[in-house]
Protein backbone atom coordinates (compact mmCIF):
# COMPACT_ATOMS: atom_id res chain seq x y z
CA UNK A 1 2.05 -17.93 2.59
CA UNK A 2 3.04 -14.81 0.00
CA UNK A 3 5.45 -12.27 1.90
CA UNK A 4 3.22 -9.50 3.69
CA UNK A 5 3.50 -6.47 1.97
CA UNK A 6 3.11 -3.41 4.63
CA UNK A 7 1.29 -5.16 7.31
CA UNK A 8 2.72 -8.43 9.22
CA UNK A 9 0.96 -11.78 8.99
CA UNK A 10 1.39 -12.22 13.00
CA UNK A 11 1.01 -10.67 15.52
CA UNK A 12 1.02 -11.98 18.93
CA UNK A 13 0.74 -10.83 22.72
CA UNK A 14 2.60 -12.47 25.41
CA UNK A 15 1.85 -10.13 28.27
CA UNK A 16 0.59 -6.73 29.31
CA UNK A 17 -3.37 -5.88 28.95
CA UNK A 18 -4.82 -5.52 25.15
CA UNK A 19 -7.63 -2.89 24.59
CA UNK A 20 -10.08 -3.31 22.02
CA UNK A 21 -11.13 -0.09 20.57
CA UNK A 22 -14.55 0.69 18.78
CA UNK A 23 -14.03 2.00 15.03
CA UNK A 24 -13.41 4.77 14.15
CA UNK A 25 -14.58 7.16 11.49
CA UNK A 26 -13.90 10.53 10.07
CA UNK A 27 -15.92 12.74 12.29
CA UNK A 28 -14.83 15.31 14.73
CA UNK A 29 -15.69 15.91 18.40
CA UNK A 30 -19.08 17.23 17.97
CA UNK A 31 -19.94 14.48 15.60
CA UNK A 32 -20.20 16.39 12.26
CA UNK A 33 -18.74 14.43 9.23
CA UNK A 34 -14.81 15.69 8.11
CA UNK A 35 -14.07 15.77 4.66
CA UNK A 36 -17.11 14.42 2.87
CA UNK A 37 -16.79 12.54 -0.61
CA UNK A 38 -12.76 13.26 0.46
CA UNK A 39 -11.34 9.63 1.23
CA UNK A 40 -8.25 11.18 1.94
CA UNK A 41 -9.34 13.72 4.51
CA UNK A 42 -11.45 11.11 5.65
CA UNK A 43 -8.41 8.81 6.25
CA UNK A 44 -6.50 11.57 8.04
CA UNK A 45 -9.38 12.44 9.94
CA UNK A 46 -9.97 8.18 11.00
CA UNK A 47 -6.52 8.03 12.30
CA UNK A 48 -6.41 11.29 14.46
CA UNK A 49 -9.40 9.64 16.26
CA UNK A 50 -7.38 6.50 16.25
CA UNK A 51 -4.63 7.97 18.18
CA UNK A 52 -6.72 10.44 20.26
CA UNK A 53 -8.55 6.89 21.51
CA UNK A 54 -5.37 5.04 21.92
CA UNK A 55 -3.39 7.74 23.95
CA UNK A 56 -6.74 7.77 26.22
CA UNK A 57 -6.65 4.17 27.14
CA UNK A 58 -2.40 5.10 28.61
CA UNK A 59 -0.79 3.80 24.59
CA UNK A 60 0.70 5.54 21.89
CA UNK A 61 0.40 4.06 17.93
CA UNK A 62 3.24 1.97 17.88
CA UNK A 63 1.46 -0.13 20.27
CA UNK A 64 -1.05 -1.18 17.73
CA UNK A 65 -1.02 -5.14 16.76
CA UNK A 66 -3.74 -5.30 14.37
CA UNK A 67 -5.85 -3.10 12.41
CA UNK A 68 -9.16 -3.66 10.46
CA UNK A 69 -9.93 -1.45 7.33
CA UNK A 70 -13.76 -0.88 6.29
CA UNK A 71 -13.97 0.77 2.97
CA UNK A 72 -17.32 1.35 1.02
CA UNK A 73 -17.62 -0.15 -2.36
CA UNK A 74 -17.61 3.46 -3.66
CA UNK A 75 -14.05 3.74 -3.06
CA UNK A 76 -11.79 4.08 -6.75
CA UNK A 77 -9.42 1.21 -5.33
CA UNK A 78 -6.97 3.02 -6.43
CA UNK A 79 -6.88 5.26 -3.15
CA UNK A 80 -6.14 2.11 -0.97
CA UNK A 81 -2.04 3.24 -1.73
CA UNK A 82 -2.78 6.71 -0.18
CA UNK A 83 -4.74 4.81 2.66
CA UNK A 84 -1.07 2.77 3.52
CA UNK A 85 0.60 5.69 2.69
CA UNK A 86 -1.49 7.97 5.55
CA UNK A 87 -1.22 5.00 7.99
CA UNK A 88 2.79 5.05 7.78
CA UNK A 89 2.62 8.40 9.10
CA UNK A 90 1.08 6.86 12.22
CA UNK A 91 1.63 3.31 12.66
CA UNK A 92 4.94 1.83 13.80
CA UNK A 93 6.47 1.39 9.89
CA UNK A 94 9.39 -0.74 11.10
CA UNK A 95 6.93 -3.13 12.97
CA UNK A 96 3.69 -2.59 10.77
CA UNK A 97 0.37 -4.29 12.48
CA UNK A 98 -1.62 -7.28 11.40
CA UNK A 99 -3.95 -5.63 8.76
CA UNK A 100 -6.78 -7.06 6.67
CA UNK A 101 -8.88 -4.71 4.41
CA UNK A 102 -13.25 -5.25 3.45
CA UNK A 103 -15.31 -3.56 1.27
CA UNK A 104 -18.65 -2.87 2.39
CA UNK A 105 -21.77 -1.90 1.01
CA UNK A 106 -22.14 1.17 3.17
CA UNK A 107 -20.99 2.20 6.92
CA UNK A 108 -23.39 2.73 9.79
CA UNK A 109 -23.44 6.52 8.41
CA UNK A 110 -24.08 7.80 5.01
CA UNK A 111 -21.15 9.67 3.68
CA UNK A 112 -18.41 7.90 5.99
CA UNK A 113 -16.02 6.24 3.39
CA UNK A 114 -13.32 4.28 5.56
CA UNK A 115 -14.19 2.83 9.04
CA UNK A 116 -11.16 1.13 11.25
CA UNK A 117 -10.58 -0.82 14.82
CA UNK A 118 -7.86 -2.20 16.34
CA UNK A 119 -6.20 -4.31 19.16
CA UNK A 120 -3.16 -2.61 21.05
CA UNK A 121 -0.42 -4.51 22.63
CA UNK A 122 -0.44 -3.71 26.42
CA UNK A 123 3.62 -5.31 26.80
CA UNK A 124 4.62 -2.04 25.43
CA UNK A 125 2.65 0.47 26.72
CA UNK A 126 -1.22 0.15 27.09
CA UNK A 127 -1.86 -0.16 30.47
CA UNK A 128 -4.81 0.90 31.98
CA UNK A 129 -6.26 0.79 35.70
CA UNK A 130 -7.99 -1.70 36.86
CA UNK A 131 -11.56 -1.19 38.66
CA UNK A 132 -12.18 -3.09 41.18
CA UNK A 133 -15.08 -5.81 40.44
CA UNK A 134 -18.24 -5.61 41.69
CA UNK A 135 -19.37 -8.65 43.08
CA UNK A 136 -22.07 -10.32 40.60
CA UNK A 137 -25.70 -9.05 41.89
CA UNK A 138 -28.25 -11.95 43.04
CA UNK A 139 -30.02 -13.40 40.75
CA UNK A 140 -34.13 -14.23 41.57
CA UNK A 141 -36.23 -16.87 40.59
């Protein structure tokens, strides 16, 4: 296996609870589109969602194991530097997460360039409260 380069090949859970969070993409809170035909505005605008999503579930961005990238085709490959470079500023850089990058043909949304999800480690710090569960409801013949 060829040494990782930014990312880490592994990453495993012992304990805690893991979150799964949906993707996210570059648009703000009222769903308008941030920085179009600007992947690195995009980027920057993928990763405050990130962390605005992770800090609601009780985690911060160091906790994050794993991340998936979604770029469209349309993307000079060139910018996937600045896209590690942008994540440093967020991610834990000492203990990078399990990363793998695709290119895609489009995203769910035209304009979006860069798409991302992630798992978060709940032994260091996403916890989140339990509901209580409801029994199962009876099912007729």
């Amino acid at each position: 296996m060829p040494p990782p380069v930014g990312y880490s090949h592994i990453a495993k859970v012992t304990k805690g609870t893991i979150v799964y969070l949906a993707g996210q993409v570059a648009s703000d809170a009222s769903g308008n589109l941030i920085g179009e035909g600007d992947f690195e505005a995009q980027v920057d605008q993928v990763f405050r969602n990130l962390k605005i999503a992770v800090e609601a579930a009780g985690g911060a961005m160091a906790d994050i194991v794993k991340l998936n990238y979604y770029l469209v085709a349309d993307v000079d490959q060139a910018s996937v530097p600045k896209l590690r470079a942008m994540r440093d500023r967020y991610t834990n850089v000492d203990n990078p997460p399990a990363s793998m990058l695709v290119v895609v043909t489009r995203l769910a949304r035209s304009g979006w360039l860069a798409d991302r999800d992630r798992g978060g480690d709940g032994d260091r710090r996403l916890k989140r409260k339990r509901r209580p569960r409801r029994a199962p409801s009876a099912v007729r013949p």
